[in-house]
Protein backbone atom coordinates (compact mmCIF):
# COMPACT_ATOMS: atom_id res chain seq x y z
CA UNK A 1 -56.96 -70.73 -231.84
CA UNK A 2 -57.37 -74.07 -232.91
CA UNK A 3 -60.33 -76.29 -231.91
CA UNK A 4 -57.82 -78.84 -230.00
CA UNK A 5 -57.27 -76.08 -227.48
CA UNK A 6 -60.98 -75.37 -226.43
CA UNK A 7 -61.79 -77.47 -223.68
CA UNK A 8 -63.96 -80.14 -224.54
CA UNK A 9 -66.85 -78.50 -222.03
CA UNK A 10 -66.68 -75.79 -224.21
CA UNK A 11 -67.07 -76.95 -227.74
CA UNK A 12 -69.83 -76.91 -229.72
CA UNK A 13 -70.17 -77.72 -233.17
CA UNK A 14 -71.61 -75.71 -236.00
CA UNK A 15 -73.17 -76.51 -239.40
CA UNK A 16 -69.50 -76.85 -240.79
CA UNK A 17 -67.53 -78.98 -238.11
CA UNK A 18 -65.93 -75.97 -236.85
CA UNK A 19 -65.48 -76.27 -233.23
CA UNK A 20 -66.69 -72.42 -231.42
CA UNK A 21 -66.80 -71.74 -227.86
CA UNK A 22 -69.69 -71.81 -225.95
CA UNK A 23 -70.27 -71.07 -222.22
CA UNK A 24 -72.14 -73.87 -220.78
CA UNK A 25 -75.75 -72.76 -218.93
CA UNK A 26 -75.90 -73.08 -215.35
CA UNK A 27 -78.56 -75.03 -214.28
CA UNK A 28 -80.50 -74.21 -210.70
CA UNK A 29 -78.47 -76.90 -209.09
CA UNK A 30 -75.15 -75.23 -210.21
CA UNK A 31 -74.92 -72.82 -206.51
CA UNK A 32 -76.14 -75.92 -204.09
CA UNK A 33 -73.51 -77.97 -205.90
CA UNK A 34 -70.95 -75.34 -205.60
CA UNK A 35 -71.58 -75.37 -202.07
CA UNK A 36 -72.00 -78.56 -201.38
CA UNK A 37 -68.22 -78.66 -202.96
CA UNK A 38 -67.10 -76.21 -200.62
CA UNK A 39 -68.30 -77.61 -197.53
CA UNK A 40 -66.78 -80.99 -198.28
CA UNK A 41 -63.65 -79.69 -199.06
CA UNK A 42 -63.85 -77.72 -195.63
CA UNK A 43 -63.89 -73.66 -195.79
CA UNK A 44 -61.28 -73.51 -193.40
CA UNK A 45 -58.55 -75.25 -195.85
CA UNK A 46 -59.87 -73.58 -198.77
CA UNK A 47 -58.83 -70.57 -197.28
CA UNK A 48 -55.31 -71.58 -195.82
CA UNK A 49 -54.77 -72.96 -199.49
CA UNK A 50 -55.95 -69.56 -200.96
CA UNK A 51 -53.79 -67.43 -198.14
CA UNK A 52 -50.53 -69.67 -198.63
CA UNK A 53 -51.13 -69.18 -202.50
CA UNK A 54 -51.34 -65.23 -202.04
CA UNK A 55 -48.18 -65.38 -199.17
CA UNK A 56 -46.15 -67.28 -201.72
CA UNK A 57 -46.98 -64.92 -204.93
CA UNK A 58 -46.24 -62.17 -202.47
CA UNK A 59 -42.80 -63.26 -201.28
CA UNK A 60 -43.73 -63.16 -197.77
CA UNK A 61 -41.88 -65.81 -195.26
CA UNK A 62 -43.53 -64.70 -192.13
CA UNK A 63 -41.81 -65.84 -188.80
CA UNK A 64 -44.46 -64.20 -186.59
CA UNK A 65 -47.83 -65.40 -186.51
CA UNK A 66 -50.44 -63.36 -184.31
CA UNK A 67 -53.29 -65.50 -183.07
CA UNK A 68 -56.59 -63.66 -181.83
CA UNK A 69 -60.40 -63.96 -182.26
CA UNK A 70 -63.05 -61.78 -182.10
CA UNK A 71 -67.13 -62.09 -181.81
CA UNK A 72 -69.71 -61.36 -184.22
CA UNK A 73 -73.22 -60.99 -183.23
CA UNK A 74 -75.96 -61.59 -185.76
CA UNK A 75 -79.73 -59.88 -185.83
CA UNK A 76 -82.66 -63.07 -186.61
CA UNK A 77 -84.14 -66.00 -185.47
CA UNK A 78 -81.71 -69.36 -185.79
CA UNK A 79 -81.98 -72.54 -184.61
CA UNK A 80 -79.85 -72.11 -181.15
CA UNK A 81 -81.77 -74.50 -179.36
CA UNK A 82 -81.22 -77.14 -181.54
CA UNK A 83 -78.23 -79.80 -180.75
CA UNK A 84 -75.00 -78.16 -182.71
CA UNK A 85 -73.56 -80.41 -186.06
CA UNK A 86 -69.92 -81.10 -185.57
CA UNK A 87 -69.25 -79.12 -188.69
CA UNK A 88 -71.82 -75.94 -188.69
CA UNK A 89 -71.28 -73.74 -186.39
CA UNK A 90 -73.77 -72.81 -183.58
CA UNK A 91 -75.73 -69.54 -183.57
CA UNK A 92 -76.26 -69.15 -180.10
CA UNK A 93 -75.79 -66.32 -177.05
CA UNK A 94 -71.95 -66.50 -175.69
CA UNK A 95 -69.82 -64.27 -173.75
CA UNK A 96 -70.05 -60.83 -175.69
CA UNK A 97 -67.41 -58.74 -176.05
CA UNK A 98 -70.09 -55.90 -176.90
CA UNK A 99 -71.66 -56.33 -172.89
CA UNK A 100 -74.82 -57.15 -174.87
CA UNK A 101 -74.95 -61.28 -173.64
CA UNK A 102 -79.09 -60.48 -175.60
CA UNK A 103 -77.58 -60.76 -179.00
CA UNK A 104 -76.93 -64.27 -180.73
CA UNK A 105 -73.10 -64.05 -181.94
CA UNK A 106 -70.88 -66.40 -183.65
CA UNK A 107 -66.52 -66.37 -183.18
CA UNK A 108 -63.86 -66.10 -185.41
CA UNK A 109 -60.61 -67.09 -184.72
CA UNK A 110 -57.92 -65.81 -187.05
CA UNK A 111 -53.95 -66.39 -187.74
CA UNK A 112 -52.60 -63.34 -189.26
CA UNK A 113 -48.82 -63.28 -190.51
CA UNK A 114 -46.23 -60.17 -189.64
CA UNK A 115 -45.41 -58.71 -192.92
CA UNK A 116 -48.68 -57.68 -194.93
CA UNK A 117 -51.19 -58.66 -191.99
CA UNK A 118 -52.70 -61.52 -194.31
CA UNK A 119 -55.00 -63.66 -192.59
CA UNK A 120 -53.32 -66.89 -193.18
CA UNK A 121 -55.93 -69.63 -191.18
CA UNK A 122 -59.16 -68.32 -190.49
CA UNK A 123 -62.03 -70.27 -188.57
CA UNK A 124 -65.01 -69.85 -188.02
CA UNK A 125 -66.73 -71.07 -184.24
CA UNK A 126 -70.13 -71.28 -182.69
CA UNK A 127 -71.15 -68.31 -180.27
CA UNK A 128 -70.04 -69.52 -177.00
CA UNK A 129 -66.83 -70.74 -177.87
CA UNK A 130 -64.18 -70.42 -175.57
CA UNK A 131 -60.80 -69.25 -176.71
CA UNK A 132 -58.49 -71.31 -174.42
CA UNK A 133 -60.27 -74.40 -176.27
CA UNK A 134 -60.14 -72.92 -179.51
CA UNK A 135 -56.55 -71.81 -179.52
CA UNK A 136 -55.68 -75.38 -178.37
CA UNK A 137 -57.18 -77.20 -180.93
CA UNK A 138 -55.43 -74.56 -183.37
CA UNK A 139 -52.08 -75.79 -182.06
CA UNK A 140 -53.35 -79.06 -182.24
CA UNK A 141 -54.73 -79.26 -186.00
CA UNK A 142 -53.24 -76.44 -188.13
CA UNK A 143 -49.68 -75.22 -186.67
CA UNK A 144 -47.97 -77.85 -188.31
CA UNK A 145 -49.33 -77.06 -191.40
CA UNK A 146 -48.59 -73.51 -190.80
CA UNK A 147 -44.75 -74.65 -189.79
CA UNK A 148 -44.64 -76.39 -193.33
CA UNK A 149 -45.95 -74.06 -195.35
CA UNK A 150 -44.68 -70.98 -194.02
CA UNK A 151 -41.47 -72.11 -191.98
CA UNK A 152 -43.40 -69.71 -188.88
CA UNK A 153 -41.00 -70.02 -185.85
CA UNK A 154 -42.88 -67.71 -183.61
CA UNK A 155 -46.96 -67.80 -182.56
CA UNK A 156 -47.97 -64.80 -180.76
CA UNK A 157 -51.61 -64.76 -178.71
CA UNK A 158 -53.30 -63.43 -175.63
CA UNK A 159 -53.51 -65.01 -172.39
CA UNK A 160 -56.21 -67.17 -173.91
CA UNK A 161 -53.00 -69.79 -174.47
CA UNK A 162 -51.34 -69.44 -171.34
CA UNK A 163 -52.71 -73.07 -169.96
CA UNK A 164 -50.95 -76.10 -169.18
CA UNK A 165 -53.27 -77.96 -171.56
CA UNK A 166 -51.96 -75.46 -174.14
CA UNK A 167 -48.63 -75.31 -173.71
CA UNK A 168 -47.90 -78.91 -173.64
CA UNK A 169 -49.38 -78.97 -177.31
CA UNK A 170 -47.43 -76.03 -178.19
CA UNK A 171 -44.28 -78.01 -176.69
CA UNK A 172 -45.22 -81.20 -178.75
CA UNK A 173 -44.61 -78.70 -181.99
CA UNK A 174 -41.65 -77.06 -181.17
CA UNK A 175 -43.06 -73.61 -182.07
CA UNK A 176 -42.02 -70.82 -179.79
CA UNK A 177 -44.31 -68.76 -178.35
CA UNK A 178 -45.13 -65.11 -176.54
CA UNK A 179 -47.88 -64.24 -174.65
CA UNK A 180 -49.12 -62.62 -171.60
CA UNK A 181 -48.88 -64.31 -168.07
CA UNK A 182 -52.51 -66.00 -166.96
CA UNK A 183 -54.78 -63.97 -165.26
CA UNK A 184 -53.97 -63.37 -161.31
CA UNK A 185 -55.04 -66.93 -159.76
CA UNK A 186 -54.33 -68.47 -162.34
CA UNK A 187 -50.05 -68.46 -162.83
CA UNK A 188 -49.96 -71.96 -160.59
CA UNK A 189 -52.16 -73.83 -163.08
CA UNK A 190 -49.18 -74.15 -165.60
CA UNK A 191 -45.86 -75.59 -164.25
């Protein structure tokens, strides 16, 4: 291996000139940078990079996806009271899916194709999220992307979708969907 091939961050010279590899030392700062990286880039398409990256390498063209989310809830003290960042999500009490409505929880909601059952989006939501909202603004912000990168015809969800808000952005897509009816009451919202 020639010294033109080690990356420059690499190189260090000895008495002679010779080039060697060397690992660099991480400094203290190295993990709060790393971070920092990740939450500007956005976790959420990190992930859909990583998942269309692993779909592709797999040979997977996946015309179902299956949207859902579940609930988390978390043991500690947080800051729930305080005002929620557009970006972090909110610790806080929510609708629990556990019948414990005591426990702070966070949501997730995930996108998981046919074939394998790879999560392909995942997103993470404060506690007491609501998932007619969520799954909107999923239709909204990443189902294009999803259409692109995995030519998905189908989006398949609970009743969470079945609104009129919903469906018109599903509409403005093109996507077809399946899902359960609303809940009783609830059929003459969507026309």
């Amino acid at each position: 291996m020639g010294a033109d091939t080690i990356p420059l961050h690499r190189r260090r010279l000895c008495d002679t000139g010779t080039a060697l590899t060397s690992r660099p030392r991480p400094s203290r700062t190295a993990p709060r940078r790393a971070l920092d990286t990740l939450y500007d880039f956005g976790v959420t398409a990190l992930y859909s990079l990583i998942a269309a990256t692993a779909a592709q390498r797999l040979g997977l063209t996946p015309t179902f996806a299956h949207l859902d989310s579940t609930s988390f809830h978390v043991d500690g003290r947080y800051n729930s009271a305080a005002p929620p960042d557009e970006q972090i999500i909110h610790i806080t009490r929510g609708y629990s899916r556990d019948h414990r409505p005591d426990l702070n929880q966070v949501m997730l909601d995930l996108i998981v194709e046919h074939q394998a059952g790879i999560p392909v989006l995942r997103q993470p939501l404060s506690g007491n999220s609501s998932d007619a909202t969520d799954f909107g603004q999923i239709v909204r912000e990443h189902i294009a992307q999803l259409r692109a990168t995995y030519d998905t015809t189908y989006l398949v969800a609970d009743s969470a979708l079945y609104s009129a808000e919903n469906l018109q952005k599903l509409a403005d897509t093109s996507l077809k969907w399946i899902t359960r009816g609303g809940r009783c009451g609830h059929d003459d919202e969507v026309s």
